[in-house]
Every structure is written in structure tokens, then in C-alpha cells.
Protein backbone atom coordinates (compact mmCIF):
# COMPACT_ATOMS: atom_id res chain seq x y z
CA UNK A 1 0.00 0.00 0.00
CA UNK A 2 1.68 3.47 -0.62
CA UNK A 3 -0.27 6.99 0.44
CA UNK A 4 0.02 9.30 -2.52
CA UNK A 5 3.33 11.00 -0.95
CA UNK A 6 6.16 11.28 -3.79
CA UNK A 7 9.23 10.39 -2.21
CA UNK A 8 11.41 11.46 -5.28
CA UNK A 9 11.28 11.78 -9.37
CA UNK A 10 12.97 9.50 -11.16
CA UNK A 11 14.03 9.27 -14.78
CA UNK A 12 13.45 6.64 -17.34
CA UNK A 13 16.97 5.42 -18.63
CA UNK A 14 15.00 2.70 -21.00
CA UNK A 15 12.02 0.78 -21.51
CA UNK A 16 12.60 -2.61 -23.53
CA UNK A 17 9.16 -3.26 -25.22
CA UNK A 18 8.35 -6.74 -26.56
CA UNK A 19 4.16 -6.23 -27.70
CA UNK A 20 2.21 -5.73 -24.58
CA UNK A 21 4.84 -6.19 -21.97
CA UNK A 22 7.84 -3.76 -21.04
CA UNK A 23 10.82 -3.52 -18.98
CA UNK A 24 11.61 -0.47 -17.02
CA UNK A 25 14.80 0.64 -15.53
CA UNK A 26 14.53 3.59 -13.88
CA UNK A 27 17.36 5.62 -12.48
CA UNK A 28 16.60 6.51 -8.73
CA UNK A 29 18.67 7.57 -5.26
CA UNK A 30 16.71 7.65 -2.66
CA UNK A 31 13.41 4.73 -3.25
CA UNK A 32 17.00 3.07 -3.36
CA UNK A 33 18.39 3.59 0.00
CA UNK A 34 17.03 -0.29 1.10
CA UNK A 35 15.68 -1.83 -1.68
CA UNK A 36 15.46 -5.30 -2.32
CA UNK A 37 14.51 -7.81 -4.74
CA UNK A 38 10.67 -8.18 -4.74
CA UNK A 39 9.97 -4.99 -3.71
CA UNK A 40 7.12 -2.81 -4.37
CA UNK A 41 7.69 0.95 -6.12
CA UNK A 42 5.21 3.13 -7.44
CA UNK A 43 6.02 5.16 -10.73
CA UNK A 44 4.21 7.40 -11.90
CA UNK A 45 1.42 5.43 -9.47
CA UNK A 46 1.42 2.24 -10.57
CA UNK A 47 2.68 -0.68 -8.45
CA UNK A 48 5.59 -2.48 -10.19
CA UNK A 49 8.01 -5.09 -8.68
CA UNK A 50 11.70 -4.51 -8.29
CA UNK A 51 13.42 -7.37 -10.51
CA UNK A 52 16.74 -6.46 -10.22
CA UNK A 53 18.70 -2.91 -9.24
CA UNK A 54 21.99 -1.51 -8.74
CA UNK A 55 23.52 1.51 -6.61
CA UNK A 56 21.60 3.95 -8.97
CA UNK A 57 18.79 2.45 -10.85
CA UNK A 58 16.06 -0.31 -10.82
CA UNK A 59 14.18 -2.33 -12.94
CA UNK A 60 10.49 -3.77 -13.10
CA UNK A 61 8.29 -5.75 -15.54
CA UNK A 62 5.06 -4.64 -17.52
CA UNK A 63 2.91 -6.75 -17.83
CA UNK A 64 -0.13 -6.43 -20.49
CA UNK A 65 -2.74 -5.89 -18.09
CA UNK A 66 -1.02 -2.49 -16.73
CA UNK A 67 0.17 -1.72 -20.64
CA UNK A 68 -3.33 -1.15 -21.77
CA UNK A 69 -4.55 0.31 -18.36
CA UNK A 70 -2.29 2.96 -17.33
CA UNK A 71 0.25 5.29 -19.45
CA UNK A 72 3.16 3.89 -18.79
CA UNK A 73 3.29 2.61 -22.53
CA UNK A 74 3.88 5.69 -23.67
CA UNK A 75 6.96 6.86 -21.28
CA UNK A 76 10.11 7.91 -23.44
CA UNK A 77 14.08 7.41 -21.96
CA UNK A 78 14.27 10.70 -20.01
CA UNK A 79 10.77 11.03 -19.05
CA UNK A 80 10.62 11.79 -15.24
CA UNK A 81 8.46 9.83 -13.27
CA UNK A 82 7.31 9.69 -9.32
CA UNK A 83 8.26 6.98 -7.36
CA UNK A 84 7.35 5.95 -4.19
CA UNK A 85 8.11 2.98 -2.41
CA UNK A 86 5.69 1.17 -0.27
CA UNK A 87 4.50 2.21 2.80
CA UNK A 88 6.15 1.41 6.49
CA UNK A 89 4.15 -0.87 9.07
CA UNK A 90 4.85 2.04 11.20
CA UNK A 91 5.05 5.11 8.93
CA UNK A 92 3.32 8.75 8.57
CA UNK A 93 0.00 8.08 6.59
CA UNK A 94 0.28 11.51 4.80
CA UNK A 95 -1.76 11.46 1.95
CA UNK A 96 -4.37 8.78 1.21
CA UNK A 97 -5.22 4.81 0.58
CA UNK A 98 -3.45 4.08 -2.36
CA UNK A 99 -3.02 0.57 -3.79
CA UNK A 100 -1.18 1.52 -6.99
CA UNK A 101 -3.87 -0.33 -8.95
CA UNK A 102 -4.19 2.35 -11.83
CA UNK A 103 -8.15 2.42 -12.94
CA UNK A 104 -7.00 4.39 -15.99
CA UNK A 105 -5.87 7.43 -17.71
CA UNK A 106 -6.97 10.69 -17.69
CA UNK A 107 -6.73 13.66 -20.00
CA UNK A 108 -5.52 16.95 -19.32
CA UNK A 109 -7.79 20.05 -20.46
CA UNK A 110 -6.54 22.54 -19.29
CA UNK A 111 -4.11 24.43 -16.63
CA UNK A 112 -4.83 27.53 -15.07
CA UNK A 113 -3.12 30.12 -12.08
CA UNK A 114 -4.96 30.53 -9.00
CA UNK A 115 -2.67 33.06 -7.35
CA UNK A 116 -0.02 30.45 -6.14
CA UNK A 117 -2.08 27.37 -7.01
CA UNK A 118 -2.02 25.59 -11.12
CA UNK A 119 -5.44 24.52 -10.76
CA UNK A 120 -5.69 20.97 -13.61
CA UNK A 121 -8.81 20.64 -15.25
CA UNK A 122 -8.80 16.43 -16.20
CA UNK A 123 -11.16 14.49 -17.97
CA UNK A 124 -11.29 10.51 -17.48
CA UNK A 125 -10.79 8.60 -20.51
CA UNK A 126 -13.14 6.30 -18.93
CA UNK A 127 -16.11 8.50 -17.86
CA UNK A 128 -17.55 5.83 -15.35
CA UNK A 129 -14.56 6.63 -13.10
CA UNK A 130 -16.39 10.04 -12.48
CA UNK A 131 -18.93 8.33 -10.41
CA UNK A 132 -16.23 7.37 -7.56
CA UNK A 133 -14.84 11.09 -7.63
CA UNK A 134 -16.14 13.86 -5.39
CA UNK A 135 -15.44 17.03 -4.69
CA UNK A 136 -13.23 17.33 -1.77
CA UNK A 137 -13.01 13.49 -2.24
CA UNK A 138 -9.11 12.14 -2.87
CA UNK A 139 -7.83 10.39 -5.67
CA UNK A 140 -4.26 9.53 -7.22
CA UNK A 141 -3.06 11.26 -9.94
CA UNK A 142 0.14 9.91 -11.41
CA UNK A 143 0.66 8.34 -7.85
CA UNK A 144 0.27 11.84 -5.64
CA UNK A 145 -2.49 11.88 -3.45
CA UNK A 146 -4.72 14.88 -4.11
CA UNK A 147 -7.92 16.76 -3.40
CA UNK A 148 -10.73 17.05 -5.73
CA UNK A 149 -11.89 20.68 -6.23
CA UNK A 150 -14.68 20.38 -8.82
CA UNK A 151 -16.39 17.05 -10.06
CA UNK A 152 -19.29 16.55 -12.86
CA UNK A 153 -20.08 13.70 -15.04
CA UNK A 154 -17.25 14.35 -17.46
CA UNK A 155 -14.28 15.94 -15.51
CA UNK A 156 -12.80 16.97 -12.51
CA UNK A 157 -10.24 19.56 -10.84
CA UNK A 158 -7.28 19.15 -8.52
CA UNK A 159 -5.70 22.42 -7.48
CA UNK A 160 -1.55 22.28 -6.90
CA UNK A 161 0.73 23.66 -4.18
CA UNK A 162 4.05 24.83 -5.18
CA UNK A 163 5.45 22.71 -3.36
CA UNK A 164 3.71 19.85 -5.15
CA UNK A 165 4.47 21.05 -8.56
CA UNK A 166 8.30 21.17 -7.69
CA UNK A 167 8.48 17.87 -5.82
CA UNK A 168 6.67 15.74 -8.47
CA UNK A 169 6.37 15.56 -12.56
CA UNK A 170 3.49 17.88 -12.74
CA UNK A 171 5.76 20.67 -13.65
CA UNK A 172 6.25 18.74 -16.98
CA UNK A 173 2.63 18.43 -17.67
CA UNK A 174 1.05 20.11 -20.58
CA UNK A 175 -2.93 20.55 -21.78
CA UNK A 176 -3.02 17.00 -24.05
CA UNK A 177 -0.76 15.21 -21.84
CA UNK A 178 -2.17 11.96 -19.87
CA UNK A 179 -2.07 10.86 -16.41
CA UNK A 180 -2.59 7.86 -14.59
CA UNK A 181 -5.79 7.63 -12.34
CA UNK A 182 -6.59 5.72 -9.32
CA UNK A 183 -9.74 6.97 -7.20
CA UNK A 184 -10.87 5.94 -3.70
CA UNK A 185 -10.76 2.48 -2.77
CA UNK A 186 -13.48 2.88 -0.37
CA UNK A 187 -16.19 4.25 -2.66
CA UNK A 188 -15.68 1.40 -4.82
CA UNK A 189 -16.03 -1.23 -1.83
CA UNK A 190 -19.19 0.75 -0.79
CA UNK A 191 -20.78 0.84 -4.31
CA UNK A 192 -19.74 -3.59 -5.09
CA UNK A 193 -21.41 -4.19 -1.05
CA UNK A 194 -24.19 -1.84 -1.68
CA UNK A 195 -25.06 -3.98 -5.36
CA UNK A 196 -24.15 -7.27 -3.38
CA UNK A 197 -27.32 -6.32 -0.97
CA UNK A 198 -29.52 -4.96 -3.51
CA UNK A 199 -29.15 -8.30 -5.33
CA UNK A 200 -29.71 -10.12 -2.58
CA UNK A 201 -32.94 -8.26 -1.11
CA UNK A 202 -34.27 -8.09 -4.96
CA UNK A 203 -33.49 -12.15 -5.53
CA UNK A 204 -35.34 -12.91 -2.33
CA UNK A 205 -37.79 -10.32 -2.48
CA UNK A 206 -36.35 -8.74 0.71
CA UNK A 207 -35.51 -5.08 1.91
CA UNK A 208 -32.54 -3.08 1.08
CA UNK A 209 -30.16 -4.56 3.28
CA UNK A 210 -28.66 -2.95 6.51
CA UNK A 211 -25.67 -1.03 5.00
CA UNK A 212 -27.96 0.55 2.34
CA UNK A 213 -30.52 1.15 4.48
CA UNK A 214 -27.84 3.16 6.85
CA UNK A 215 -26.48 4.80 3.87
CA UNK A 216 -29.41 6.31 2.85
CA UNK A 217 -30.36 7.31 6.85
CA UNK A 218 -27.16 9.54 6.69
CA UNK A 219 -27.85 11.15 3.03
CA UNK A 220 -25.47 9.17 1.14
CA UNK A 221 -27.78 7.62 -0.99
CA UNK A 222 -31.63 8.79 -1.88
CA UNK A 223 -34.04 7.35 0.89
């Protein structure tokens, strides 16, 4: 599990493509201070697995599945990438619940100044993702955990710190450019438990079951 905190950005030195499947060897310092074999890293917010590393890079697999579902496919030697490695037992949970399991890509629409803020206007390529974004919701863009601003059924907003911009590869991003998107983990949970009960109560010609039932209660859901 990682939390959306960028530890570093890294730099591709080359991705080996054979069809659907890729190998990555990104050059990295400090994601490298106790790596081993096995380990989990997060570029660019998707969870890969260290196969082998030296004193200043690593490498990890592609494997189709991630290819087609995140934009790692179209990464370039030099591109700069965040990298995170996986969270402590006993660490600061700074950011967010994030697995590293990319839902998909977004678009970039447009960027715009807030006084010190760049305020990213993104649109899902995959509009059914909008339905597990909210506004002042969290979700992981290219791995950093951030707040939602603005949500409708189309796009959203995230508004950037400074701070962010300089620690992470949004500085490099441009209107056109892609990102990878994971949202909450939790709203999806809620959503497959709230269908499980539905289908249940409708199959035996029950009531909405007890989670539904309190969801609605509390204005999550109409009553």
C-alpha cells in the first residue's frame, strides 16, 4: 500500500518493449536507500516489482494488463516519473489509501493560475470513473495523493501547491498530456457491497439490506 506522498522523481533510462509487456529501468537515489529484490515501487502510481537494481537504478516488468490500463506505454528514456516505495508498518500516513492499482488514464484540459495554485482541469478517458470522484473526495493522480476541487459527469479539478508542482512531474505536464488515475478504494467497496445487498434483497424479495438502508439514513444515498 503506498499513500500518494512522492518520495522522489525518477528518470526513465530505458524501456525494452516486446508487444504488450515492457521492462523499465529507472534511475533513482533515494526509493533506493534499502531496496530489495521483490519490492514494491510506485512510478508514476502504478505498483511495479523490483526485478533487479543496482547503486543507482532499478528495474520492473510490464505486464499487459497495466500496458493497456495505465500510461506507462507511452513513457520515453528521459521522461521523469514519481516513485514511491511502499509504505512502512509504522510510517506517517500523509496522503491517502493508495493501492497503486491504476483504474485508468486521464486527459488533461486545461491548466490555469490561482494566485499560487495551477489549478488541472482532467477528464477521465473512462467516464464511469467520475462516479467514484467527489469534490473534496481524494484520488491519485500519477501516484500523488490529491484533493478534488470540482467534479461533474465528465471531468474533474485538482488544485496544486508549489510545493507539489516542484516535488513531483506535474511541472512537466502540458494541456493534451495523460495521467494515470486511481480513485478511492473505499467508494468502490461501498458501491460492489451496496449492489451485493440490492441483489440479494431483490433475488429474495427482501428489503434493502442494513448497510444501504444506513447509507441512505445519513444522506449518502436517496431514501
Amino acid at each position: 500500500m503506498f499513500t500518494g506522498i512522492i518520495e522522489e522523481v525518477g528518470r526513465l533510462r530505458r524501456a525494452e518493449s516486446r508487444g504488450e509487456t515492457m521492462v523499465l529501468t529507472v534511475e533513482a537515489a533515494k526509493v533506493l536507500e534499502d531496496v530489495k529484490s521483490g519490492d514494491s515501487i510506485a512510478v508514476n502510481g502504478v505498483c511495479l516489482t523490483v526485478t533487479d537494481f543496482d547503486r543507482h537504478a532499478f528495474k520492473a516488468d510490464v505486464m499487459p494488463e497495466t500496458y493497456r490500463r495505465t500510461n506507462l506505454s507511452s513513457l520515453r528514456p528521459g521522461s521523469r516519473l514519481n516513485l514511491e516505495r511502499a509504505m512502512p508498518a509504522g510510517g506517517r500516513f500523509g496522503g491517502h489509501i493508495v493501492q497503486g492499482h491504476v483504474d485508468g488514464v486521464g486527459l488533461i484540459r486545461s491548466l490555469r493560475r490561482d494566485q499560487n495554485a495551477v489549478v488541472f482541469d482532467i477528464g477521465p478517458a473512462d467516464r464511469a470513473l467520475m462516479r467514484y470522484i467527489i469534490p473534496k473526495g481524494s484520488i491519485a493522480v500519477d501516484g500523488i495523493s490529491l484533493t478534488v476541487v470540482e467534479a461533474d459527469e465528465a471531468r474533474f479539478t485538482v488544485s496544486i501547491i508549489p510545493h507539489t508542482l516542484s516535488q513531483t512531474n506535474l511541472s512537466d505536464k502540458r494541456p493534451g498530456d495523460t495521467v494515470n488515475l486511481e480513485t478511492d478504494i473505499i467508494a468502490k467497496y461501498v458501491e460492489r457491497l451496496v449492489g451485493g445487498e440490492r441483489a440479494a434483497a431483490n433475488g429474495g424479495g427482501g428489503k434493502a439490506g442494513v448497510l444501504e438502508a444506513l447509507l441512505a439514513e445519513n444522506g449518502f444515498l436517496p431514501s
